[in-house]
PDB file of N, CA and C in Angstrom:
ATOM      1  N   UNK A   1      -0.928 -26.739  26.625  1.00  0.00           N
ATOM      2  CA  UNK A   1      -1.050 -25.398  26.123  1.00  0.00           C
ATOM      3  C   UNK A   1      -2.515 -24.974  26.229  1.00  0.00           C
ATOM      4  N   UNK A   2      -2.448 -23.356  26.670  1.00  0.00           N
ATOM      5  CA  UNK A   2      -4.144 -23.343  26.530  1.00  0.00           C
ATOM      6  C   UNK A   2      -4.902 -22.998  25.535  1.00  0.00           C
ATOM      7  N   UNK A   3      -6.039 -22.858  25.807  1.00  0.00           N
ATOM      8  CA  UNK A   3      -6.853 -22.701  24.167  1.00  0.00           C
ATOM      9  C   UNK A   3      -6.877 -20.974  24.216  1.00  0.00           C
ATOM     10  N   UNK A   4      -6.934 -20.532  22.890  1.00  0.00           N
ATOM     11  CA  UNK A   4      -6.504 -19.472  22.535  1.00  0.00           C
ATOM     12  C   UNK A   4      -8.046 -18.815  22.732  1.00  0.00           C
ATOM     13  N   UNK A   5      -8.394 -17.595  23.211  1.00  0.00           N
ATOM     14  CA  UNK A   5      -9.433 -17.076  23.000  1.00  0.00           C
ATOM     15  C   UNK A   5      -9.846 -15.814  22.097  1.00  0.00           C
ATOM     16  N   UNK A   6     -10.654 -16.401  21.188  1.00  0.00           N
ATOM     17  CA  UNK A   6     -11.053 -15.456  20.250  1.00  0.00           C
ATOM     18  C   UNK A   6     -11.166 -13.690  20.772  1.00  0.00           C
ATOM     19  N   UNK A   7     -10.657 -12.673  19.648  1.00  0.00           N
ATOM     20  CA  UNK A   7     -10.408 -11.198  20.080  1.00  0.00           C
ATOM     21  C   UNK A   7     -11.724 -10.498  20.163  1.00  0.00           C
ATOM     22  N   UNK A   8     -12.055 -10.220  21.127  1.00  0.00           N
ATOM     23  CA  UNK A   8     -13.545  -9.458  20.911  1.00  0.00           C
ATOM     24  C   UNK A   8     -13.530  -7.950  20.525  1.00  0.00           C
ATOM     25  N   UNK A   9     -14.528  -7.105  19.868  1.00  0.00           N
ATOM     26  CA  UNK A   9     -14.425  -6.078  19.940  1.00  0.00           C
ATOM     27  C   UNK A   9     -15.194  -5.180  20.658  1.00  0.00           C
ATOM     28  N   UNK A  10     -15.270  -4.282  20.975  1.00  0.00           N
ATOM     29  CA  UNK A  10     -15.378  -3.923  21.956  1.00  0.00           C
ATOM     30  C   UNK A  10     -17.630  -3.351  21.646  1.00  0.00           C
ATOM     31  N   UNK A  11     -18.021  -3.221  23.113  1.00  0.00           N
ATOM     32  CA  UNK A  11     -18.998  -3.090  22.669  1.00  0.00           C
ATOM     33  C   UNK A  11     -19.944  -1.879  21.956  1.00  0.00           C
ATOM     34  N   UNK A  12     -20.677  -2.162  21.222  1.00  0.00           N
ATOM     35  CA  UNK A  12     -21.171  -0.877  20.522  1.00  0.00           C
ATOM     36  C   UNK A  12     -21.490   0.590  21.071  1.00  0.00           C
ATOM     37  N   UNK A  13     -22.112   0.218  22.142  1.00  0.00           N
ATOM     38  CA  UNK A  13     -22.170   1.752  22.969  1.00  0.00           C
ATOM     39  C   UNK A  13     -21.235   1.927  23.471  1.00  0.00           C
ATOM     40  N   UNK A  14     -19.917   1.134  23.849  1.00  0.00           N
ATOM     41  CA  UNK A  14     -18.494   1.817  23.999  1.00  0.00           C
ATOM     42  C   UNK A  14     -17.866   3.048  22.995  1.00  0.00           C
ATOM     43  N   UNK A  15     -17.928   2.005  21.548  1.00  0.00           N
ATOM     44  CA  UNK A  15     -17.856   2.535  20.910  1.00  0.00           C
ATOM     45  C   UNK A  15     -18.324   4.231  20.338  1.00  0.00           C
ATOM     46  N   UNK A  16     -19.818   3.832  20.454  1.00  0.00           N
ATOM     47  CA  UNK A  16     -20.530   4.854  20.077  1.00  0.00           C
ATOM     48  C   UNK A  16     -20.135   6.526  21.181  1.00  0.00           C
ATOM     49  N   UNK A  17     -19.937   5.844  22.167  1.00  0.00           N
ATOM     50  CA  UNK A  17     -19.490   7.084  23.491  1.00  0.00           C
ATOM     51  C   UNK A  17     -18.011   7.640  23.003  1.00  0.00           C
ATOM     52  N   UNK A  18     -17.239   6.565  22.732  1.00  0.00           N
ATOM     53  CA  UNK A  18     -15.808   7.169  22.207  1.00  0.00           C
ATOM     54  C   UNK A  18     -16.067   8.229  20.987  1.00  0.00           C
ATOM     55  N   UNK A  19     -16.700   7.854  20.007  1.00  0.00           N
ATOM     56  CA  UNK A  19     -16.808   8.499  18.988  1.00  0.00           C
ATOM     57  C   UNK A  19     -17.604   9.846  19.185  1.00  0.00           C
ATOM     58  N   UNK A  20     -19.020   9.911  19.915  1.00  0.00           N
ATOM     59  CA  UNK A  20     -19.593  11.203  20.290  1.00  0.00           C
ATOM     60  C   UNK A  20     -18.628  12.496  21.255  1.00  0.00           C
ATOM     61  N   UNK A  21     -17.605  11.438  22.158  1.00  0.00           N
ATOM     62  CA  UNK A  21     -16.754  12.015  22.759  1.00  0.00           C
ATOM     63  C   UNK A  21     -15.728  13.239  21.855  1.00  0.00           C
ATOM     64  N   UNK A  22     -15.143  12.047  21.185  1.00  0.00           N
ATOM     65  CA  UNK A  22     -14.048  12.985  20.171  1.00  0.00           C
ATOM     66  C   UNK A  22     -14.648  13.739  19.489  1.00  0.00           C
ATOM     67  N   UNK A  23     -16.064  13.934  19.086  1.00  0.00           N
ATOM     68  CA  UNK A  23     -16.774  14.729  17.626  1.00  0.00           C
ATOM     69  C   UNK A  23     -16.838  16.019  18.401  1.00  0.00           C
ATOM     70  N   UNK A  24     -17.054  16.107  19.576  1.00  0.00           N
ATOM     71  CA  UNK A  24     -17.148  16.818  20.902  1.00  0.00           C
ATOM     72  C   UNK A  24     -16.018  17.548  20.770  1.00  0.00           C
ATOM     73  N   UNK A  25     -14.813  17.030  20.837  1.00  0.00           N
ATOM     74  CA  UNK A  25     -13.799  17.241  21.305  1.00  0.00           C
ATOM     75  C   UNK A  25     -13.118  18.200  19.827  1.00  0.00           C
ATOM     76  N   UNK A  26     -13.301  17.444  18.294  1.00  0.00           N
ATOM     77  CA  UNK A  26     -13.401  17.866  17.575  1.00  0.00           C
ATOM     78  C   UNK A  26     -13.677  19.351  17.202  1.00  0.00           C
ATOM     79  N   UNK A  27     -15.399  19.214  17.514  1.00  0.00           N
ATOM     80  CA  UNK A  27     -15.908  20.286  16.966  1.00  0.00           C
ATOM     81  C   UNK A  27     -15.458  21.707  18.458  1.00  0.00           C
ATOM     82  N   UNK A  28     -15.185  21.189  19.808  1.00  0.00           N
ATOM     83  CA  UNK A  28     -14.392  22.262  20.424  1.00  0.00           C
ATOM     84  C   UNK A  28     -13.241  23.218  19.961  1.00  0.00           C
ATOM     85  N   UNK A  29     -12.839  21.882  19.201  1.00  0.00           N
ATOM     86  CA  UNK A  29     -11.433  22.433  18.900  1.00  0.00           C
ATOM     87  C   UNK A  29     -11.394  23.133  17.539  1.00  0.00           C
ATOM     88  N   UNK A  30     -12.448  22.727  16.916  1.00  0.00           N
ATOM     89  CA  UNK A  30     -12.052  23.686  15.677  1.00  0.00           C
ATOM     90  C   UNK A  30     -13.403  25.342  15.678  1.00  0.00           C
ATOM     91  N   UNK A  31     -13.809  25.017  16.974  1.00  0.00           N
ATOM     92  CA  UNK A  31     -15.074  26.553  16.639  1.00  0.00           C
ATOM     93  C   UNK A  31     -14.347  27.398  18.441  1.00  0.00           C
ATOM     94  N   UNK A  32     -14.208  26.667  19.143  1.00  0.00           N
ATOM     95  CA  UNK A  32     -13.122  27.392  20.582  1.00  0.00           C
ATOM     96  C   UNK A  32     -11.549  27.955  20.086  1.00  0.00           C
ATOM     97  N   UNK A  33     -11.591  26.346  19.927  1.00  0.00           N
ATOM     98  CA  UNK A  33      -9.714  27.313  20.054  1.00  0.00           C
ATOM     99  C   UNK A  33      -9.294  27.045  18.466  1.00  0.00           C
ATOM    100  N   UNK A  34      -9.662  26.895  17.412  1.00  0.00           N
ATOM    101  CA  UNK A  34      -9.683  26.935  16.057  1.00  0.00           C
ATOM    102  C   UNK A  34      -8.555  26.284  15.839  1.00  0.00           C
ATOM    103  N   UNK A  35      -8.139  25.208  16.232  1.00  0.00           N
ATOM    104  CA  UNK A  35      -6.840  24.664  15.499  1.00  0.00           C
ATOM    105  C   UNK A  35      -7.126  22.912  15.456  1.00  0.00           C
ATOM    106  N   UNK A  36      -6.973  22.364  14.192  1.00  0.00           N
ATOM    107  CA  UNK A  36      -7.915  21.188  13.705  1.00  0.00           C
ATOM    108  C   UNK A  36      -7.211  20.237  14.117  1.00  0.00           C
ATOM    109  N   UNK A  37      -5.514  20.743  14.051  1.00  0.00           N
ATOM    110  CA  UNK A  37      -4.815  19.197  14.585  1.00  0.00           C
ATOM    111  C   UNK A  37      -4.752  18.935  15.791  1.00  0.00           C
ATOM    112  N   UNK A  38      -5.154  19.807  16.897  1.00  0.00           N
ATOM    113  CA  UNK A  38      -5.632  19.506  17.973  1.00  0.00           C
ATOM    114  C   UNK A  38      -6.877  18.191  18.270  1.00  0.00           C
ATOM    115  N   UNK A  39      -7.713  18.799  17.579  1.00  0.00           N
ATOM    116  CA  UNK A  39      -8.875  17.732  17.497  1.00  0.00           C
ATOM    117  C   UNK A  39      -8.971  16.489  17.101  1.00  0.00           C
ATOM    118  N   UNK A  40      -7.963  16.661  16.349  1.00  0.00           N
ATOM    119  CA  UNK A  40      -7.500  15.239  15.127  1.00  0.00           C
ATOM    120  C   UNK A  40      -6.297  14.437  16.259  1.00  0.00           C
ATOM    121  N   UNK A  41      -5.330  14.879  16.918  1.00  0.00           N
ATOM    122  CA  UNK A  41      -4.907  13.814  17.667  1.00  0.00           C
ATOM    123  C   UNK A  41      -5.431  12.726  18.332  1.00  0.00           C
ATOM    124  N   UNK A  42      -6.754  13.486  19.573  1.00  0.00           N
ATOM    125  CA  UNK A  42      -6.921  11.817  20.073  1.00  0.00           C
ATOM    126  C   UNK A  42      -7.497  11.007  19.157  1.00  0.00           C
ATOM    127  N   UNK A  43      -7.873  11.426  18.393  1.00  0.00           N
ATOM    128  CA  UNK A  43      -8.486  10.053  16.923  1.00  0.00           C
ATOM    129  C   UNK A  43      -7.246   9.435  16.472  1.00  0.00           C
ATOM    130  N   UNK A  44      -6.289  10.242  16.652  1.00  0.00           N
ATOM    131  CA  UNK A  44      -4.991   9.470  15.844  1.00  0.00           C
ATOM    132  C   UNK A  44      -4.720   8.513  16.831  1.00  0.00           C
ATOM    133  N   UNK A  45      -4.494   8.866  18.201  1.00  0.00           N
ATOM    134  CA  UNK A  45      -3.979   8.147  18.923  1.00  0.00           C
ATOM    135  C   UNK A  45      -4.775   7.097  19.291  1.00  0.00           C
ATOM    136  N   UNK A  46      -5.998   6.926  19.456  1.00  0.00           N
ATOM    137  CA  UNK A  46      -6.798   6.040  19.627  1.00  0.00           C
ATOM    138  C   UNK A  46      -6.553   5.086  18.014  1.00  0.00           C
ATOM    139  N   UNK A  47      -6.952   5.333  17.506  1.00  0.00           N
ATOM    140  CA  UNK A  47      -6.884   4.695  16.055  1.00  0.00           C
ATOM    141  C   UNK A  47      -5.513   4.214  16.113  1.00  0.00           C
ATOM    142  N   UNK A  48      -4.553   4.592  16.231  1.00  0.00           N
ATOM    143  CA  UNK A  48      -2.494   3.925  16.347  1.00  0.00           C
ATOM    144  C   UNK A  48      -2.764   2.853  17.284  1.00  0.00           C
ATOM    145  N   UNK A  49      -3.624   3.373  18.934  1.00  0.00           N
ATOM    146  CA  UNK A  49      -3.163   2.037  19.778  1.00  0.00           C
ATOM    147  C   UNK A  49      -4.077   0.839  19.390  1.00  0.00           C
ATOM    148  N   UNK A  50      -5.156   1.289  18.619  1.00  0.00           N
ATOM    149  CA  UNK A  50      -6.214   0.198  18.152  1.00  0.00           C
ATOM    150  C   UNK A  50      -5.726  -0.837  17.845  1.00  0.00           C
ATOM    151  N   UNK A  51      -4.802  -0.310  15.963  1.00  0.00           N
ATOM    152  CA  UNK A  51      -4.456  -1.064  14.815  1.00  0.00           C
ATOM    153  C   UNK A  51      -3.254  -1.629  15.818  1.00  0.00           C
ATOM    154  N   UNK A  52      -1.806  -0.746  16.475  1.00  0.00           N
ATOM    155  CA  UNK A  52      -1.179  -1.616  17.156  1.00  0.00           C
ATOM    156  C   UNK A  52      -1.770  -3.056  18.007  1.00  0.00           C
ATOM    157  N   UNK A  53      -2.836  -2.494  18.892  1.00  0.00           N
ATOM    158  CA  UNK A  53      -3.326  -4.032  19.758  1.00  0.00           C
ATOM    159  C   UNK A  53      -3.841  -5.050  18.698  1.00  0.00           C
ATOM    160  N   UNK A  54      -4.378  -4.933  17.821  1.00  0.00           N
ATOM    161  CA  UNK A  54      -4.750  -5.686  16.716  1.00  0.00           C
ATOM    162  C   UNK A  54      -3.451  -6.241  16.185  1.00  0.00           C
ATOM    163  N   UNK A  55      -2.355  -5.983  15.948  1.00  0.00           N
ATOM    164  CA  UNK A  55      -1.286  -6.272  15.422  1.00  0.00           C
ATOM    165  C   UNK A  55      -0.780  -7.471  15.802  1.00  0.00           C
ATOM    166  N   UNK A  56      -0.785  -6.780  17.444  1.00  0.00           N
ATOM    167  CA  UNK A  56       0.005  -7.858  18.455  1.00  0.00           C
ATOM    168  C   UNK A  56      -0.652  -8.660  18.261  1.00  0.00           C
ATOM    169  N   UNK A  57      -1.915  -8.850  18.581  1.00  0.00           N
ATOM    170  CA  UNK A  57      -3.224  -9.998  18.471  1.00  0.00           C
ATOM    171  C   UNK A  57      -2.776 -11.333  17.340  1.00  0.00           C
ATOM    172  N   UNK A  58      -2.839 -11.009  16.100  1.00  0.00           N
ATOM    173  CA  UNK A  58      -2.573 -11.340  15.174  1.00  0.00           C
ATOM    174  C   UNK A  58      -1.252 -11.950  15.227  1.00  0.00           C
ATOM    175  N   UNK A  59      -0.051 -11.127  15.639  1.00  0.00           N
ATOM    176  CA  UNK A  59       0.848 -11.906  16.097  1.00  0.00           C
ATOM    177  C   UNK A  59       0.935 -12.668  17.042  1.00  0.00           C
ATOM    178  N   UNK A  60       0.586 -13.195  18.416  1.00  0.00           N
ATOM    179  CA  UNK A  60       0.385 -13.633  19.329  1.00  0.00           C
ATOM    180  C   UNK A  60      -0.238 -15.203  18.250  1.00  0.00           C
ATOM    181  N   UNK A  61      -1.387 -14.673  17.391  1.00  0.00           N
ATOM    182  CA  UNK A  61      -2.358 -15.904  17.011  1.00  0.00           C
ATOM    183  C   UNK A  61      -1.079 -16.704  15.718  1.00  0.00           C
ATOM    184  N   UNK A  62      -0.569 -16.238  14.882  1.00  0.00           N
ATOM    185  CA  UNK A  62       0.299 -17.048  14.408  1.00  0.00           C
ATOM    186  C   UNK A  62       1.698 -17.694  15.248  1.00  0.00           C
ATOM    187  N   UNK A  63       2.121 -16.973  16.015  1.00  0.00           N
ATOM    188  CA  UNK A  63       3.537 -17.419  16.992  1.00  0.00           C
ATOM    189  C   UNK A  63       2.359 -18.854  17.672  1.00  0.00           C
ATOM    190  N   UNK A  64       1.535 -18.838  18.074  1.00  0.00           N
ATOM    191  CA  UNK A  64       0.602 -19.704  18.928  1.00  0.00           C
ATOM    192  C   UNK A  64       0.286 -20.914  17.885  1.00  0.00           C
ATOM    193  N   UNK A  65       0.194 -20.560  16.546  1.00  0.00           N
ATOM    194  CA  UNK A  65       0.027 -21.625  15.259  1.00  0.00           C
ATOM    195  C   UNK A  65       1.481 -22.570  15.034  1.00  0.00           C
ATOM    196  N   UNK A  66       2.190 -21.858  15.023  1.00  0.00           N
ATOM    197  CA  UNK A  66       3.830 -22.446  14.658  1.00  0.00           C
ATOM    198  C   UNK A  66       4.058 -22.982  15.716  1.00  0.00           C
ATOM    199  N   UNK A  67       3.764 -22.641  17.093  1.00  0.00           N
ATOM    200  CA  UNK A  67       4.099 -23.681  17.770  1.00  0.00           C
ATOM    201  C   UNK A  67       3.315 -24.993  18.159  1.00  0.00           C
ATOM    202  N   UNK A  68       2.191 -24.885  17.949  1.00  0.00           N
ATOM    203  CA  UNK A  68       1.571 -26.106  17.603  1.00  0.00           C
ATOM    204  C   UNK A  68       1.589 -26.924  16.507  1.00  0.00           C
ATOM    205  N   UNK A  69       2.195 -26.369  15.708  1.00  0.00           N
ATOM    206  CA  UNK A  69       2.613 -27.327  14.358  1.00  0.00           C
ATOM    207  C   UNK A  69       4.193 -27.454  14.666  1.00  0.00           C
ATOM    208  N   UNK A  70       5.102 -26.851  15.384  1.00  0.00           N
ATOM    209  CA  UNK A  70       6.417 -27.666  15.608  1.00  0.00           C
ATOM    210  C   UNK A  70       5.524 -28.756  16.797  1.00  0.00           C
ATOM    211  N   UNK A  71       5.234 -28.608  17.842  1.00  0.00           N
ATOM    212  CA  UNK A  71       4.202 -30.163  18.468  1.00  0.00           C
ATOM    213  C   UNK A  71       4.140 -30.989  18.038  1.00  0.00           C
ATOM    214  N   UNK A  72       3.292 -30.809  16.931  1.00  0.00           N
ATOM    215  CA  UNK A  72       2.652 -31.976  16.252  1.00  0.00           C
ATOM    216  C   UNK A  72       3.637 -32.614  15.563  1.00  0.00           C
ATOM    217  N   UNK A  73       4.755 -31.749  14.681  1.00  0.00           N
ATOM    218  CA  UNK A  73       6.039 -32.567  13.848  1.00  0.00           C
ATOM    219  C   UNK A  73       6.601 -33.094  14.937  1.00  0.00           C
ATOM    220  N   UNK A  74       6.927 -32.311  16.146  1.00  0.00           N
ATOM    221  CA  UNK A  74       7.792 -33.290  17.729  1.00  0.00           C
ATOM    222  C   UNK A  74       7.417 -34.369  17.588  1.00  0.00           C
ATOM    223  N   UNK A  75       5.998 -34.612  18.229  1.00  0.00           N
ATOM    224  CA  UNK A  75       5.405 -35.503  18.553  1.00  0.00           C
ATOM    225  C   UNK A  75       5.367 -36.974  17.318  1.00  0.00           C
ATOM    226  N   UNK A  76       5.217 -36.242  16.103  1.00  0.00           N
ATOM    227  CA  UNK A  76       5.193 -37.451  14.866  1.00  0.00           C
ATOM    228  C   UNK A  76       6.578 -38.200  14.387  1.00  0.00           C
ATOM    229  N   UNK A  77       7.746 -37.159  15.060  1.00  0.00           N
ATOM    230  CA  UNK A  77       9.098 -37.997  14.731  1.00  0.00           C
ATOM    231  C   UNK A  77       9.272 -38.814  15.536  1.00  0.00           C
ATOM    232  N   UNK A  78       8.654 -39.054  16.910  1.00  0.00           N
ATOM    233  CA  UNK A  78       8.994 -39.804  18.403  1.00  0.00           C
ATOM    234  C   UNK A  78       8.606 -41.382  17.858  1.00  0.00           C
TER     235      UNK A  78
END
């Protein structure tokens, strides 16, 4: 089995560009075309697929635990 590799996050000036992006996108949307939930989606959607990939992550890392501890019980009844 292989070794599991720790989840990185992503890097800070990624970050920082996403966020200046949407404030952008934001403040277009509420002084251009004046409607706020416009602006507020891609934050939602970015923020949903985030916490989702994080989810999976997390799941992936326990399903990957249980089966190395059924292994180890395999291996100790033999």
């Amino acid at each position: 089995m292989s070794e599991r590799s720790p989840s990185r996050l992503p890097s800070p000036w990624i970050t920082a560009g996403i966020v200046v992006l949407w404030m952008a996108w934001v403040l277009y949307s509420l002084i251009i075309i004046q409607q706020i939930l416009l602006g507020l989606l891609p934050g939602v959607v970015l923020l949903g697929g985030y916490v989702a990939w994080r989810f999976l992550s997390a799941f992936e890392a326990i399903a990957d635990g249980l089966q190395r501890i059924a292994d180890q019980q395999e291996r100790d009844s033999e």
